[in-house]
Protein backbone atom coordinates (compact mmCIF):
# COMPACT_ATOMS: atom_id res chain seq x y z
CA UNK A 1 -14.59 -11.04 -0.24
CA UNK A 2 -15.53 -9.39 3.34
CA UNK A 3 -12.22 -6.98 3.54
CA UNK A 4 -12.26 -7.75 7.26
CA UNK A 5 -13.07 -11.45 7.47
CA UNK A 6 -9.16 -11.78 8.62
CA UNK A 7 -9.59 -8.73 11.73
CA UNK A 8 -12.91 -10.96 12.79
CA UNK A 9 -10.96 -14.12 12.60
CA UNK A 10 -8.74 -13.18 14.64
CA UNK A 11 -10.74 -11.59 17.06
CA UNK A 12 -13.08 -14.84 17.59
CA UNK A 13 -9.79 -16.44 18.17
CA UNK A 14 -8.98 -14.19 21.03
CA UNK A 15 -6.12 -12.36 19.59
CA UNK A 16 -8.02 -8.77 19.01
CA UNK A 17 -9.49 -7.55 22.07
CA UNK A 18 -12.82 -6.52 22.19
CA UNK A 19 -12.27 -2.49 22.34
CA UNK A 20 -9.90 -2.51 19.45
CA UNK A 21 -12.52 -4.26 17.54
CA UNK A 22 -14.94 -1.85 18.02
CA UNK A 23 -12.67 0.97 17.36
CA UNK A 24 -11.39 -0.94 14.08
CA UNK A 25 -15.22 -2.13 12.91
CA UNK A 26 -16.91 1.59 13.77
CA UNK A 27 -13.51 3.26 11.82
CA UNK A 28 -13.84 1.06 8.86
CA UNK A 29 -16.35 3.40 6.64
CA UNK A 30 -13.19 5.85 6.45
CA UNK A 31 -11.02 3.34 4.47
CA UNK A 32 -14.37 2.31 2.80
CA UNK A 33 -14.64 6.06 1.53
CA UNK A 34 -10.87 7.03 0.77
CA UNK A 35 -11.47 2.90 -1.84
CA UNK A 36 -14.45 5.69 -3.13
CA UNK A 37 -12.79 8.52 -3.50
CA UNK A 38 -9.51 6.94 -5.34
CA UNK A 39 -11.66 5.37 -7.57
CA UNK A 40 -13.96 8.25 -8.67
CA UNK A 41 -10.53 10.51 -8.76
CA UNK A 42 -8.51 8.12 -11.14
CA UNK A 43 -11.47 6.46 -12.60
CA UNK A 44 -9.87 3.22 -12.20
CA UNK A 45 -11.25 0.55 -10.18
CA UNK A 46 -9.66 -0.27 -6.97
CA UNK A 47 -7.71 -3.28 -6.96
CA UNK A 48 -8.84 -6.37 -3.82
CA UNK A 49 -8.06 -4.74 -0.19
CA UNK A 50 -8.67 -6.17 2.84
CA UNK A 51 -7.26 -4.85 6.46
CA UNK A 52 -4.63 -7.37 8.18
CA UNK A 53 -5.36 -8.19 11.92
CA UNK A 54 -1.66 -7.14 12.90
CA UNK A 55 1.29 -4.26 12.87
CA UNK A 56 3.37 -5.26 10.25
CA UNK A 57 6.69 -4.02 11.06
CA UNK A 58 10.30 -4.18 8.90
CA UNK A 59 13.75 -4.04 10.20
CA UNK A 60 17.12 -4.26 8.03
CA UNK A 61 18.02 -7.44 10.10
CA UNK A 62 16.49 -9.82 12.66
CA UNK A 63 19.06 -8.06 15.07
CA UNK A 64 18.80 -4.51 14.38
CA UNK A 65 16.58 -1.96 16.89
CA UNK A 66 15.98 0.16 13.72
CA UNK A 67 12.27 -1.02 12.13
CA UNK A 68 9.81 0.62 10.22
CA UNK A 69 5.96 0.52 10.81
CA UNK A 70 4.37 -0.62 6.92
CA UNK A 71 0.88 0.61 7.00
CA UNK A 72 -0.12 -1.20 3.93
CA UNK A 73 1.53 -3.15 1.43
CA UNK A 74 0.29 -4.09 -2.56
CA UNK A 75 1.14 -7.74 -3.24
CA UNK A 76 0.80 -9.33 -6.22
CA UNK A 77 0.04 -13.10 -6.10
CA UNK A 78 -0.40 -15.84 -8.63
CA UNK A 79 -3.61 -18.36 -7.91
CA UNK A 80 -3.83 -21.09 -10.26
CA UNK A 81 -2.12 -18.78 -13.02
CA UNK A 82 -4.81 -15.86 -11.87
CA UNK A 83 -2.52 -13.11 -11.49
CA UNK A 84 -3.98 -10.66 -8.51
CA UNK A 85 -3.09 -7.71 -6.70
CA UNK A 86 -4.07 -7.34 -2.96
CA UNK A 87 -3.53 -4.08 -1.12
CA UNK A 88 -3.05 -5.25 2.44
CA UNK A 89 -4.22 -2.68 5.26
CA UNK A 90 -2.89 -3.22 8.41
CA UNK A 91 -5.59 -2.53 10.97
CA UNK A 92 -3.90 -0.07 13.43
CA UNK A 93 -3.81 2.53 10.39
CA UNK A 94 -8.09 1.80 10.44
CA UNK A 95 -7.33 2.15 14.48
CA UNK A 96 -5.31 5.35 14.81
CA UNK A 97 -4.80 6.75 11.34
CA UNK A 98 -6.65 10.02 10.85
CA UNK A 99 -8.76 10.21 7.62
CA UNK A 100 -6.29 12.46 6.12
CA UNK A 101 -3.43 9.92 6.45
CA UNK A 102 -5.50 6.36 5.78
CA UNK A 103 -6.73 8.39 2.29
CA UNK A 104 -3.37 9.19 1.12
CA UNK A 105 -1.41 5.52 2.29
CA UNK A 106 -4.82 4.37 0.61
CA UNK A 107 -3.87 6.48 -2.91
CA UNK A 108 0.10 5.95 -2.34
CA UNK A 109 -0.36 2.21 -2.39
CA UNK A 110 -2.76 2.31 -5.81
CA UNK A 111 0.19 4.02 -7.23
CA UNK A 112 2.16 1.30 -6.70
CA UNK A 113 -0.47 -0.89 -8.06
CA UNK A 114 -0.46 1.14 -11.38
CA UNK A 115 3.29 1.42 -11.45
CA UNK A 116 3.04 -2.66 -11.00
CA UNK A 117 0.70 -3.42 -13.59
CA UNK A 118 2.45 -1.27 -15.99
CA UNK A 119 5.96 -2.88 -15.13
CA UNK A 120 4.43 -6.35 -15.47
CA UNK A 121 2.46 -5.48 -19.15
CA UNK A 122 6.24 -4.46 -20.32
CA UNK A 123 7.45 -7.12 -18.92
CA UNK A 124 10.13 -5.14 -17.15
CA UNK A 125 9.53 -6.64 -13.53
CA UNK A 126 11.64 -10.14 -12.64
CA UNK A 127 12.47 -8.34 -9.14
CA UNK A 128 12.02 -5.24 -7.64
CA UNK A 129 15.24 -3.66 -5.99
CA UNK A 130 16.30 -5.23 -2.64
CA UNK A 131 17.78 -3.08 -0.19
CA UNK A 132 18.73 -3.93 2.98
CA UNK A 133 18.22 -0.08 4.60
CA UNK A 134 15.22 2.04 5.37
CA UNK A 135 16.40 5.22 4.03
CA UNK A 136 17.16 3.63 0.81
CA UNK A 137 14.47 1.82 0.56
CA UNK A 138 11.99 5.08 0.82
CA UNK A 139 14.11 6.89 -1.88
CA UNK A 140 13.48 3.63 -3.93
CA UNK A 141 9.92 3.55 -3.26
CA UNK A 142 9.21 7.32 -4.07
CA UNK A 143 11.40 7.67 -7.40
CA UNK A 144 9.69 4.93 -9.12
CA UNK A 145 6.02 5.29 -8.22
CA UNK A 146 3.81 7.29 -10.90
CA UNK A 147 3.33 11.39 -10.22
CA UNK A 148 -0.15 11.69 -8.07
CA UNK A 149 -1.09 14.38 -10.36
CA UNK A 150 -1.27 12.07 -13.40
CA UNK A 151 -3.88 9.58 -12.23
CA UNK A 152 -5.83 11.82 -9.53
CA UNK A 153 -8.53 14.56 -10.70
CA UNK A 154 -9.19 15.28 -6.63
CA UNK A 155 -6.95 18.89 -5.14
CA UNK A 156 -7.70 17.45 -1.66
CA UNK A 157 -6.45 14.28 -2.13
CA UNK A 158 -3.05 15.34 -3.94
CA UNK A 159 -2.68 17.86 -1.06
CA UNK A 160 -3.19 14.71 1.68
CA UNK A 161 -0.43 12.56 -0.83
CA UNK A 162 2.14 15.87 -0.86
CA UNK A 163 1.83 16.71 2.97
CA UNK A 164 2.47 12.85 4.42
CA UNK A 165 5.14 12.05 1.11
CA UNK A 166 6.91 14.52 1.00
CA UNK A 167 9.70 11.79 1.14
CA UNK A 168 8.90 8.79 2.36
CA UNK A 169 5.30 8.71 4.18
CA UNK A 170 6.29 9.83 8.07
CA UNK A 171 3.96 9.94 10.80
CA UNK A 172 5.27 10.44 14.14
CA UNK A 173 2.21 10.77 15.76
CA UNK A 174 0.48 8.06 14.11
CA UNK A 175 3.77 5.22 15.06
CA UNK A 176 3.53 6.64 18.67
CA UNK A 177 -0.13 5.86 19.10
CA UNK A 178 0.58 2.43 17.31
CA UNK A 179 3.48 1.68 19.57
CA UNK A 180 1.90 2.49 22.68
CA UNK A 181 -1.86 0.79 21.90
CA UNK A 182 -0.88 -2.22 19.96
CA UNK A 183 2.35 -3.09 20.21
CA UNK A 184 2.63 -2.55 23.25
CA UNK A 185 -0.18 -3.86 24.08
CA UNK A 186 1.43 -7.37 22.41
CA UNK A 187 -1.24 -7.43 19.81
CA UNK A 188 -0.93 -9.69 16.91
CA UNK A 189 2.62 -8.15 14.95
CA UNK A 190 4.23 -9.79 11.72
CA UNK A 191 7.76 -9.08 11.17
CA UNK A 192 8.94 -8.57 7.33
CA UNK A 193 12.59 -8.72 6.44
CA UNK A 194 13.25 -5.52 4.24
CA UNK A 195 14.75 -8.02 1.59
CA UNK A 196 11.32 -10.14 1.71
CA UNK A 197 8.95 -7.17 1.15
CA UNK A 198 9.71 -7.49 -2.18
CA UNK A 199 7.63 -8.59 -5.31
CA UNK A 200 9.68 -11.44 -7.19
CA UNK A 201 7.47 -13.01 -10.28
CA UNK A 202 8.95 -15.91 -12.75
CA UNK A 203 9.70 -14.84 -16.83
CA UNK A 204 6.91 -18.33 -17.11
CA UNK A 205 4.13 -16.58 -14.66
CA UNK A 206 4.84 -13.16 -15.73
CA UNK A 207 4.13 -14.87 -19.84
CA UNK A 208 0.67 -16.13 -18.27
CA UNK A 209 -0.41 -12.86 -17.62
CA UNK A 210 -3.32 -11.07 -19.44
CA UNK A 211 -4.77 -7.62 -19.06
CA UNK A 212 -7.93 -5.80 -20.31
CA UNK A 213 -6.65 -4.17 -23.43
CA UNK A 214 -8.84 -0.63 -22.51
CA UNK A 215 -7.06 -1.35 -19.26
CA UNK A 216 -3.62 -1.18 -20.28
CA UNK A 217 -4.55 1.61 -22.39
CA UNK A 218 -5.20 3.82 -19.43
CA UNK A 219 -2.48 2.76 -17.71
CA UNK A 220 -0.22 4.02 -20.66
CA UNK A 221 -1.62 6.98 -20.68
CA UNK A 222 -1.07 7.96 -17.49
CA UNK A 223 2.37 6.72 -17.96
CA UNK A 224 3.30 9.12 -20.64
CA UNK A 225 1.03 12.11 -18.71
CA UNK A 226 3.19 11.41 -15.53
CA UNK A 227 6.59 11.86 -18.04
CA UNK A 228 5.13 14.80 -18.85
CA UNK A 229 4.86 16.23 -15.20
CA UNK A 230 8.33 14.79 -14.26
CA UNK A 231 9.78 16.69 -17.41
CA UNK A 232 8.25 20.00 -16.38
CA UNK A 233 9.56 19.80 -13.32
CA UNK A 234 12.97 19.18 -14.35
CA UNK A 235 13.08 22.60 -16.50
């Protein structure tokens, strides 16, 4: 699959103007190399991406003034009984990110794609925790996600991860420039209920599942490595 057959939709359809297209299309290669760089760091393939044509922004209500920017998102889906992740990049991270920042959302979001797959094989994952406030949902996100230093083998890229999650992935800079140039702008923008973003999978679908035994196996491992970290830096 073309990762940005959505983006050129969408600009053919008028609704990506022709400057942010090139800035997007000439930008790409940087996501393209932080996919690389994951992947020869964890030695773990990286799971289907592909760059969404619009901000995708959250709120805790329809009503509220209070949203969040979501820079990418890992969604599992279910295509006749195919179970498939898809990280979703939206394209003003490509845009405006710099390379530090799009490698690091890049590597956050694969550990939630580990931490997904190994939830799933247990078959500990009916729903994930909904909760209807940003701050809570950021503590959520980063005590349940796998330690970095378990699954990456790169110093550069763990430094990128600790600098921009410290806790919860903040970039000031980076939501200005996407506030003023796209939304502003009234590019394409999908809005995502904070009790919607979450991943919700059947006891029958989750049964139907099936995973690459060798694949699992890593997964485990890096499970019980990541314990390790977590116990070290306890005492």
């Amino acid at each position: 699959m073309d990762p940005l057959i959505r983006f050129k939709e969408a600009h053919l359809k008028g609704l990506i103007s022709e400057d942010v297209y090139d800035l997007v299309i000439r930008r790409f290669p940087i996501t393209v190399q932080g996919i690389n760089r994951i992947e020869k760091a964890s030695e773990i393939p990286y799971p289907v991406a592909y760059v969404e044509p619009s901000v995708v922004v959250s709120s805790p209500n329809p009503n509220s003034y209070e949203f969040g920017i979501l820079f990418a998102r890992t969604i599992p889906v279910m295509l006749e009984d195919k179970f498939q992740v898809v990280i979703q990049i939206s394209a003003p991270l490509v845009a405006y990110g710099l390379k530090g920042t799009i490698h690091a959302i890049l590597a956050h979001e694969f550990l939630h794609y580990i931490e997904l797959i190994h939830k799933i094989s247990k078959m500990d994952l009916l729903s994930d925790e909904i909760s209807g406030n940003l701050f809570e949902n950021v503590y959520a996100d980063e005590t349940r996600l796998i330690e970095p230093r378990a699954v990456f083998k790169d110093r550069t890229l763990l430094d990128h991860i600790t600098k921009r999650f410290p806790s919860g992935f903040r970039d000031y800079k980076l939501e200005n420039k996407v506030i003023k140039y796209w939304i502003d702008k009234n590019l394409p923008k999908t809005n995502v209920a904070l009790d919607t973003n979450t991943v919700k999978l059947s006891i029958e679908s989750l049964s139907k599942i099936k995973f690459d035994p060798d694949f699992l196996k890593k997964i485990n491992e890096l499970q019980q490595k990541s314990g390790k970290i977590r116990k070290k830096k306890l005492y």
